[in-house]
PDB file of N, CA and C in Angstrom:
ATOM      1  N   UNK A   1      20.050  -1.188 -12.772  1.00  0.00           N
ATOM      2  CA  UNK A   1      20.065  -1.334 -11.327  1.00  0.00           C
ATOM      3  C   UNK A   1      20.739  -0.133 -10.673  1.00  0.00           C
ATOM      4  N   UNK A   2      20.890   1.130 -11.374  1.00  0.00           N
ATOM      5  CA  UNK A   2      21.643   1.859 -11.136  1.00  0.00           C
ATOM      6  C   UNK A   2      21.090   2.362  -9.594  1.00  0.00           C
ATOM      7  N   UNK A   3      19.475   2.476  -9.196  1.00  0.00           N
ATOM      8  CA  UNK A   3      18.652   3.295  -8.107  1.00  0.00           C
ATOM      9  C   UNK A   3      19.248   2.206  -6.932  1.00  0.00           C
ATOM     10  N   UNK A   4      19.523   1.088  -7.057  1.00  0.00           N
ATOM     11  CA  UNK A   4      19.894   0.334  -5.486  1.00  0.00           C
ATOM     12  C   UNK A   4      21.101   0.199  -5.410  1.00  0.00           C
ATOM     13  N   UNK A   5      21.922  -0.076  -4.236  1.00  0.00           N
ATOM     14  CA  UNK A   5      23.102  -0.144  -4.200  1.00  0.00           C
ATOM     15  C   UNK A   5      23.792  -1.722  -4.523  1.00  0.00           C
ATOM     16  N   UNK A   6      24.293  -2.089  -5.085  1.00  0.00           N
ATOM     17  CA  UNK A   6      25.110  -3.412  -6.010  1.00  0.00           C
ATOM     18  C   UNK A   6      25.647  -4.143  -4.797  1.00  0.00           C
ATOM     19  N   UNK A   7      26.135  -3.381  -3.677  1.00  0.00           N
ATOM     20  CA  UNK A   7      27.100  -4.329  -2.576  1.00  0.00           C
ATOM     21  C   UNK A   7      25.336  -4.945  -1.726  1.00  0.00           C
ATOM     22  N   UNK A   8      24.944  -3.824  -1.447  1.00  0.00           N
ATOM     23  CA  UNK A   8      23.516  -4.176  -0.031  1.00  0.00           C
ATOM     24  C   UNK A   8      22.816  -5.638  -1.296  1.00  0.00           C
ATOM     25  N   UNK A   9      22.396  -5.118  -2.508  1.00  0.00           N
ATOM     26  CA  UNK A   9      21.738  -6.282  -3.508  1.00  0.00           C
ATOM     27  C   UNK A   9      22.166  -7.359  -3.722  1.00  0.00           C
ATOM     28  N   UNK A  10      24.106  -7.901  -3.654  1.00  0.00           N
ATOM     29  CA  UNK A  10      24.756  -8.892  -3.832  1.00  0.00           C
ATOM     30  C   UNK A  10      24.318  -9.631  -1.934  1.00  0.00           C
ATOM     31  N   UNK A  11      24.567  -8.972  -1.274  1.00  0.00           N
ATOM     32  CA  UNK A  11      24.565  -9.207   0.288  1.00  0.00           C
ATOM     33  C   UNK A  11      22.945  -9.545   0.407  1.00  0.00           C
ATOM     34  N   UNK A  12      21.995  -9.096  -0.174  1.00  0.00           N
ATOM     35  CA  UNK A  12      20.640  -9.785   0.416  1.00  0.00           C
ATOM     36  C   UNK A  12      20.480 -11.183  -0.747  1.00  0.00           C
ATOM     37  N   UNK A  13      20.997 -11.233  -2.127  1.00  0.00           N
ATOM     38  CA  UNK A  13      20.744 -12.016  -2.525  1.00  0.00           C
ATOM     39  C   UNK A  13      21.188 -13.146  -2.254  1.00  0.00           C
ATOM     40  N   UNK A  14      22.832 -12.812  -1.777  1.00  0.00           N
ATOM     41  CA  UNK A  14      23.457 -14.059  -0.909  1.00  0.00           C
ATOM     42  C   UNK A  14      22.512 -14.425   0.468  1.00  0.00           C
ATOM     43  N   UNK A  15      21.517 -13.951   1.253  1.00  0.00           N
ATOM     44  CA  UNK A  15      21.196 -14.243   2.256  1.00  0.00           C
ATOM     45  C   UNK A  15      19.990 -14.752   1.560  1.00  0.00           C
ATOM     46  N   UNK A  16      19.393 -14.783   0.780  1.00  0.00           N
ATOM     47  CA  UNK A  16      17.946 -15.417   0.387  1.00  0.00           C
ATOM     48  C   UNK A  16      18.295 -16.416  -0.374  1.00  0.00           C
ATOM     49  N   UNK A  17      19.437 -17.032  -0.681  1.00  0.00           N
ATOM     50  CA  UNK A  17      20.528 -18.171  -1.833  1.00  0.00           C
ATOM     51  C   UNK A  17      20.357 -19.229  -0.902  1.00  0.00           C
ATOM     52  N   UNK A  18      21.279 -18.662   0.791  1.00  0.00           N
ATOM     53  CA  UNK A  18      21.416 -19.401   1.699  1.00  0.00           C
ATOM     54  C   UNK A  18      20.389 -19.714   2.004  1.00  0.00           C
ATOM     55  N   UNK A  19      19.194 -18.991   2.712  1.00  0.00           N
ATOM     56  CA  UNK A  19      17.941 -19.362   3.381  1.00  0.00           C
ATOM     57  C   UNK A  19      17.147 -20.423   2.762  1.00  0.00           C
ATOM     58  N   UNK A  20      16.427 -19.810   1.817  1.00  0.00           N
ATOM     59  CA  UNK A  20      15.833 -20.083   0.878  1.00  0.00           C
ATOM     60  C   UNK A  20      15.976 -21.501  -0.331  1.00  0.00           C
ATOM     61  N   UNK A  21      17.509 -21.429  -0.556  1.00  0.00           N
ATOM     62  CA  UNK A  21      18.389 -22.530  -1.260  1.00  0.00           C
ATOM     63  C   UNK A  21      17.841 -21.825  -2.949  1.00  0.00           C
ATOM     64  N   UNK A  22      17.328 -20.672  -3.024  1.00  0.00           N
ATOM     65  CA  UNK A  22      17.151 -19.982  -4.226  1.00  0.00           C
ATOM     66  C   UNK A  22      18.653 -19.688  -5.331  1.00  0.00           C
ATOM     67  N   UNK A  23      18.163 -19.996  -6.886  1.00  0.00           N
ATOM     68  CA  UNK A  23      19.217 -19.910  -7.565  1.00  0.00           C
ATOM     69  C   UNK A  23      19.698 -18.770  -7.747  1.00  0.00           C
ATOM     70  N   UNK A  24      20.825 -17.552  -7.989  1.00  0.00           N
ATOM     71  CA  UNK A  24      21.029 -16.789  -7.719  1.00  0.00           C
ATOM     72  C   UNK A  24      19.998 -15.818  -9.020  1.00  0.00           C
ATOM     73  N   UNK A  25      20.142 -16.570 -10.390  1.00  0.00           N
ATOM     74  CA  UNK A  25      19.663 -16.586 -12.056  1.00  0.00           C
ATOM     75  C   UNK A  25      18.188 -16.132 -11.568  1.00  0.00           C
ATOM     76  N   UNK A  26      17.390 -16.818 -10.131  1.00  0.00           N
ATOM     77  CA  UNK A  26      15.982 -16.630 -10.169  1.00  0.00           C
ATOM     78  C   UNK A  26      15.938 -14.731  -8.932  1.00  0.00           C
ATOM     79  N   UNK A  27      16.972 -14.615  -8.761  1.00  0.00           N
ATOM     80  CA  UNK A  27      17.241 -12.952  -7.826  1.00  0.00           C
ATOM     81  C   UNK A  27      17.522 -11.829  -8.464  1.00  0.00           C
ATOM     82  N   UNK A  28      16.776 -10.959  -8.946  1.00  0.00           N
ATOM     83  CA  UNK A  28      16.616 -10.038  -9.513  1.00  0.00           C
ATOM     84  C   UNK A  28      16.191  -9.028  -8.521  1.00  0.00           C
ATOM     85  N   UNK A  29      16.012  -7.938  -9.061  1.00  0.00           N
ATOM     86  CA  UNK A  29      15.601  -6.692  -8.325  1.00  0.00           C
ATOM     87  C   UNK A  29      14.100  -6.385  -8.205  1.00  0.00           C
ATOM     88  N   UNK A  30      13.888  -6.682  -9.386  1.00  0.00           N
ATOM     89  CA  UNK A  30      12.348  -6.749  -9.607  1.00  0.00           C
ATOM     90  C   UNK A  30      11.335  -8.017  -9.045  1.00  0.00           C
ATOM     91  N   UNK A  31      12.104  -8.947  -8.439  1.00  0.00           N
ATOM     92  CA  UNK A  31      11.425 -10.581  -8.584  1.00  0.00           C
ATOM     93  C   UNK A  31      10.649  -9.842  -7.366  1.00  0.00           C
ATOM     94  N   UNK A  32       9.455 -10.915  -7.260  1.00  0.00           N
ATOM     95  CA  UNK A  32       8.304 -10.518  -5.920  1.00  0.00           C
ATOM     96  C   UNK A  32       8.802 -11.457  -4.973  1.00  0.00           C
ATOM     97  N   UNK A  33       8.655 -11.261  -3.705  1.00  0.00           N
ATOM     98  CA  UNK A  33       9.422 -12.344  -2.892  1.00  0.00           C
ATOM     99  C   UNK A  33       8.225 -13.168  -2.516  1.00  0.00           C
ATOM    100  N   UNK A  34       7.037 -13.163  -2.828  1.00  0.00           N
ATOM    101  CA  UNK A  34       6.146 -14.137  -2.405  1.00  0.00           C
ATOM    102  C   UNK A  34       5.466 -14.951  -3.778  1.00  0.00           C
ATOM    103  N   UNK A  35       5.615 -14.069  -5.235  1.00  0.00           N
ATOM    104  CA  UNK A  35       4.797 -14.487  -5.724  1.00  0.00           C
ATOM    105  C   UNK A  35       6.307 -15.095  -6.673  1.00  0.00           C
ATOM    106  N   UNK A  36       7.287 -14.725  -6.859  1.00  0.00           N
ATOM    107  CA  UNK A  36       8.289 -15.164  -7.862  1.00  0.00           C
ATOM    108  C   UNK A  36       9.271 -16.388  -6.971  1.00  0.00           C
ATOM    109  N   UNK A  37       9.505 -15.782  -5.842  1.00  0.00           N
ATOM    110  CA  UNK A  37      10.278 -16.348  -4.962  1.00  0.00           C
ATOM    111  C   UNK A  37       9.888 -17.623  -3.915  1.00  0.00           C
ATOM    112  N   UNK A  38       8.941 -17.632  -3.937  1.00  0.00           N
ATOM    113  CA  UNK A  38       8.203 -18.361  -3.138  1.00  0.00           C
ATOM    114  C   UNK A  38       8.210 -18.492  -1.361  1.00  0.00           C
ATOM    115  N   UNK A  39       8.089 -17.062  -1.206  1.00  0.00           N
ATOM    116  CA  UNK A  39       8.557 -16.937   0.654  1.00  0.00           C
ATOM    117  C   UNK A  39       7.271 -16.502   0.824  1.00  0.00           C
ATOM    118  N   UNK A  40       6.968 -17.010   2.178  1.00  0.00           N
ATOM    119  CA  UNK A  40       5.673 -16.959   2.386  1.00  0.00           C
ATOM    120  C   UNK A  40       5.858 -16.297   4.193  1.00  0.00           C
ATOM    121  N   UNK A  41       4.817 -15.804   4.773  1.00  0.00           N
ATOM    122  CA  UNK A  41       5.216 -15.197   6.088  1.00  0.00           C
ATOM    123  C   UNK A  41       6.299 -15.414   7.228  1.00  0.00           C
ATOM    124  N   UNK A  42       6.489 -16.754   7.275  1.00  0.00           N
ATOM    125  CA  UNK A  42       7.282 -17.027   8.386  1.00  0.00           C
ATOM    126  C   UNK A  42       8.611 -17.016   7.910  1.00  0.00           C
ATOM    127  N   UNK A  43       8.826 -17.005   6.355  1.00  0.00           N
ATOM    128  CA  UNK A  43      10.102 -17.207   5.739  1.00  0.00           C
ATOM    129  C   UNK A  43      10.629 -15.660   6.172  1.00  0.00           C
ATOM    130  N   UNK A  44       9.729 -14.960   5.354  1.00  0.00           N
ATOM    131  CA  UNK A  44       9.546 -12.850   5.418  1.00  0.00           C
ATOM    132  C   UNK A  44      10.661 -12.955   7.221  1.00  0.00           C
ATOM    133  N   UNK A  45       9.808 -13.565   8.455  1.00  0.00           N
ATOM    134  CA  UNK A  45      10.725 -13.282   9.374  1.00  0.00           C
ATOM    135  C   UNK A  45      12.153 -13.932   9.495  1.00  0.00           C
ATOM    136  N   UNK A  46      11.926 -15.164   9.181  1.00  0.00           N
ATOM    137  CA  UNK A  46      13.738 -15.604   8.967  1.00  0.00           C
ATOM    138  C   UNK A  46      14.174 -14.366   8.016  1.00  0.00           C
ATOM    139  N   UNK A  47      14.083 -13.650   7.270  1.00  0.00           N
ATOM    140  CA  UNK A  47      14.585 -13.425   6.521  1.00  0.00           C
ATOM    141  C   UNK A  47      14.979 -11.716   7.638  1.00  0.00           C
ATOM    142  N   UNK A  48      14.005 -11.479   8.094  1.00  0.00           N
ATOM    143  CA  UNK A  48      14.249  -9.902   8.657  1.00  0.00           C
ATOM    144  C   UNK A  48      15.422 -10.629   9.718  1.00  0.00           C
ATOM    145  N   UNK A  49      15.689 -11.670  10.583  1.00  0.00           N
ATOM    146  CA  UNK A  49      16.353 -11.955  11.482  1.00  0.00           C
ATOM    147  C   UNK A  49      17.699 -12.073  10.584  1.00  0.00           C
ATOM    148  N   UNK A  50      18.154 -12.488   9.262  1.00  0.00           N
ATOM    149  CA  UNK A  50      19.328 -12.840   8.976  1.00  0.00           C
ATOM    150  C   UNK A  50      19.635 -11.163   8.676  1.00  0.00           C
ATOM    151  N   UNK A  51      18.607 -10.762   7.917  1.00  0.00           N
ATOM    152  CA  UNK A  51      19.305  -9.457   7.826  1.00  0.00           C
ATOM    153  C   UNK A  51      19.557  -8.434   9.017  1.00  0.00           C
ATOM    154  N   UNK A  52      18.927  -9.319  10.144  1.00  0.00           N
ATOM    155  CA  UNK A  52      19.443  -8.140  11.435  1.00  0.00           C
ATOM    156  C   UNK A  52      20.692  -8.555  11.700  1.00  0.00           C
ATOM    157  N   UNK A  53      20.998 -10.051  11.582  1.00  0.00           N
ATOM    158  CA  UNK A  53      22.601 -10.834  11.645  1.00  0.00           C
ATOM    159  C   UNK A  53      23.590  -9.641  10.760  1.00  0.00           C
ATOM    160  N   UNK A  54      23.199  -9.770   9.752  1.00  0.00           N
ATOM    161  CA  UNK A  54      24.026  -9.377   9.017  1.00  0.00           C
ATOM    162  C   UNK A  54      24.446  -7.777   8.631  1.00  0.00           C
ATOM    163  N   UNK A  55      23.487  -6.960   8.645  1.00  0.00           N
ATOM    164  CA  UNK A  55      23.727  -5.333   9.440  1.00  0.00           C
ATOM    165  C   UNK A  55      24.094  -5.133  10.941  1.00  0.00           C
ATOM    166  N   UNK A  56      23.610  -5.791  11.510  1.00  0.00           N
ATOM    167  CA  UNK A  56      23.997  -5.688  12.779  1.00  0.00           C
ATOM    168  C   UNK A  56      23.190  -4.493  13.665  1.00  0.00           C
ATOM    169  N   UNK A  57      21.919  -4.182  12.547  1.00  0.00           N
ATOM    170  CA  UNK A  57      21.030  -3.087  13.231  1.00  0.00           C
ATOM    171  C   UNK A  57      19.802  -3.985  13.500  1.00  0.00           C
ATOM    172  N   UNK A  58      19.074  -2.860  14.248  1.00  0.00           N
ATOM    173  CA  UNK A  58      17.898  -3.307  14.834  1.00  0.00           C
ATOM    174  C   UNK A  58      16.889  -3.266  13.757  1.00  0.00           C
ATOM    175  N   UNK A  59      16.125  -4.307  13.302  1.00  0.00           N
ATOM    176  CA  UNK A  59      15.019  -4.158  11.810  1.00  0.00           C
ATOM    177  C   UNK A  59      13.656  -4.158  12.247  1.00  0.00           C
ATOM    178  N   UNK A  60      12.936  -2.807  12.224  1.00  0.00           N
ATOM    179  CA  UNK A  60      11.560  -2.662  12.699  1.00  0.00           C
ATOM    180  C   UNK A  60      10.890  -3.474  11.617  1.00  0.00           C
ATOM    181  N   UNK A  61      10.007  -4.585  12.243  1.00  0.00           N
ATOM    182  CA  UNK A  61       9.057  -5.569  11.253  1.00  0.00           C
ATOM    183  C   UNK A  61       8.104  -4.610  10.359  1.00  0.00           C
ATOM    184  N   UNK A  62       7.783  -3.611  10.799  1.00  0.00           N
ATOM    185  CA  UNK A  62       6.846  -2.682  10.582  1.00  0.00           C
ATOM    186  C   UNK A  62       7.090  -1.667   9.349  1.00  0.00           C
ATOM    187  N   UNK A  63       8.466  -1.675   9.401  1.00  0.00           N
ATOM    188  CA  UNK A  63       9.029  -1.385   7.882  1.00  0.00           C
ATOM    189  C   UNK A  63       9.414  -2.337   6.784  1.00  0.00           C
ATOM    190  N   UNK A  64       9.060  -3.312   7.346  1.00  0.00           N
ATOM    191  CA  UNK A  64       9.146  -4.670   5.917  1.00  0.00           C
ATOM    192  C   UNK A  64       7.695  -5.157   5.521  1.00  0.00           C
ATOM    193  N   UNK A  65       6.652  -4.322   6.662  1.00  0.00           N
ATOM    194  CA  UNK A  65       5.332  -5.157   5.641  1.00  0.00           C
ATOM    195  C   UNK A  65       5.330  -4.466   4.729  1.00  0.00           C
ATOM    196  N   UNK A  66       5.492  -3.546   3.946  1.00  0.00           N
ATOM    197  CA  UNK A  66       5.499  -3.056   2.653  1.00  0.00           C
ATOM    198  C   UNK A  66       6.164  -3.720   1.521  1.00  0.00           C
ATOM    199  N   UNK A  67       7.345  -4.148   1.811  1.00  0.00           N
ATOM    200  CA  UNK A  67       8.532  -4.908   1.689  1.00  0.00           C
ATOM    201  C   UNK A  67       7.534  -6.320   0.465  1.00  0.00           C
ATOM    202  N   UNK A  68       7.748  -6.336  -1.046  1.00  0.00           N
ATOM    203  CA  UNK A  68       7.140  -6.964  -2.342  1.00  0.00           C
ATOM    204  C   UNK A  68       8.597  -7.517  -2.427  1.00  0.00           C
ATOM    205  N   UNK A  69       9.244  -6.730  -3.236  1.00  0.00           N
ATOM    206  CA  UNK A  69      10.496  -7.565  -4.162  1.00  0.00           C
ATOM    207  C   UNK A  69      11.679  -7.233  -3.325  1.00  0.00           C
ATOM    208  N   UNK A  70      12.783  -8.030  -4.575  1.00  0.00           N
ATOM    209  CA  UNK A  70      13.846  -8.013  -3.567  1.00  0.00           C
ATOM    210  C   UNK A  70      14.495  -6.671  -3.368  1.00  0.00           C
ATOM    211  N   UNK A  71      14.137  -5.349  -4.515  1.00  0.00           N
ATOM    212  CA  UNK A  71      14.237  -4.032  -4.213  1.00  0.00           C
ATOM    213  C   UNK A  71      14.224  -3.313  -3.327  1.00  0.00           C
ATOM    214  N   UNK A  72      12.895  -4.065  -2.626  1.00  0.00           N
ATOM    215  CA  UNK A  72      12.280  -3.488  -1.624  1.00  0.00           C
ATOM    216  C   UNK A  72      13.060  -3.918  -0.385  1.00  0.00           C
ATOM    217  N   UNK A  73      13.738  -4.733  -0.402  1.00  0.00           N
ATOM    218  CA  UNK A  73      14.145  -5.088   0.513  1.00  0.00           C
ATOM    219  C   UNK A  73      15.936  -4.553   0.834  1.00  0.00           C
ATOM    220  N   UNK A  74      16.330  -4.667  -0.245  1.00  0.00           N
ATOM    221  CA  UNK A  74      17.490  -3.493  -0.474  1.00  0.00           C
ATOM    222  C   UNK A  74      17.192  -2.153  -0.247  1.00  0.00           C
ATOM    223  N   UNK A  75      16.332  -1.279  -0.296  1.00  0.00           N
ATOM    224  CA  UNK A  75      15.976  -0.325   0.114  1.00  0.00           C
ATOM    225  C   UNK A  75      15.935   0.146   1.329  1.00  0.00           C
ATOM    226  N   UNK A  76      15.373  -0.770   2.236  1.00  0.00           N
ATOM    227  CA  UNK A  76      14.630  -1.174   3.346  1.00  0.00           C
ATOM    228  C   UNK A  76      16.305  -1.346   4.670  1.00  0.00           C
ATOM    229  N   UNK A  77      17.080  -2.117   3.966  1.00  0.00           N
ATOM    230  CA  UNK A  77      18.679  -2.491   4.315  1.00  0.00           C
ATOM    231  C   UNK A  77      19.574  -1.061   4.195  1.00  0.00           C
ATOM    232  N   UNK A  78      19.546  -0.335   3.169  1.00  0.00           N
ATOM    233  CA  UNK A  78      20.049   1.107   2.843  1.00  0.00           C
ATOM    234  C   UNK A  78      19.259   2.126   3.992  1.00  0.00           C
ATOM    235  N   UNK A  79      18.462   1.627   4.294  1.00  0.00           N
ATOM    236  CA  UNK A  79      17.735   2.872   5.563  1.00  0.00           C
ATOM    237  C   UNK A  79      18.503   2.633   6.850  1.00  0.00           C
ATOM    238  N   UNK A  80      18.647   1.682   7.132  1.00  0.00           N
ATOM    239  CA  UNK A  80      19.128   1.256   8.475  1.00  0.00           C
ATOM    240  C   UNK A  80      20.422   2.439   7.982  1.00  0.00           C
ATOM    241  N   UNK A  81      21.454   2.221   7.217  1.00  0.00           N
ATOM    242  CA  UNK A  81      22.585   3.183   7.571  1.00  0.00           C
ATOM    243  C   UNK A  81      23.163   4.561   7.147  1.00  0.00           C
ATOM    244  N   UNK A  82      21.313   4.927   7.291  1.00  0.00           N
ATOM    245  CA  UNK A  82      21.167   6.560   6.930  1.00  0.00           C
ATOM    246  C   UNK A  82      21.279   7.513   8.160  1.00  0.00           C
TER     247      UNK A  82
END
């Protein structure tokens, strides 16, 4: 896991634990968030809204349709505070 950052990856997995009620054992870096995880579109936006809670930046939707695993989504969290 060395390519993502460990604090942003602990912090989204805690927010998809809460949302979601996902086990932490099933949050990996690699997991797909629709096909492993089971989030399906409207979840995808709860999910961009907690992470706007929780950075406290503004999250263009338009950079999360790319947005597969939970990598991607740590990635995606690391841009905002570039």
């Amino acid at each position: 896991m060395s390519s993502i950052n460990q604090d942003v990856f602990d912090k989204v997995s805690g927010v998809l634990q809460e949302l979601f009620e996902l086990s932490a054992e099933n949050i990996h870096p690699s997991s797909n968030l629709y096909q492993d995880l089971d989030i399906d579109s409207i979840d995808a936006v709860d999910l961009v809204v907690e992470l706007k809670k929780m950075t406290g930046k503004k999250i263009n939707p338009e950079d999360f349709k790319s947005v597969r695993t939970v990598e991607d989504v740590v990635i995606a969290v690391e841009k905002l505070f570039v």
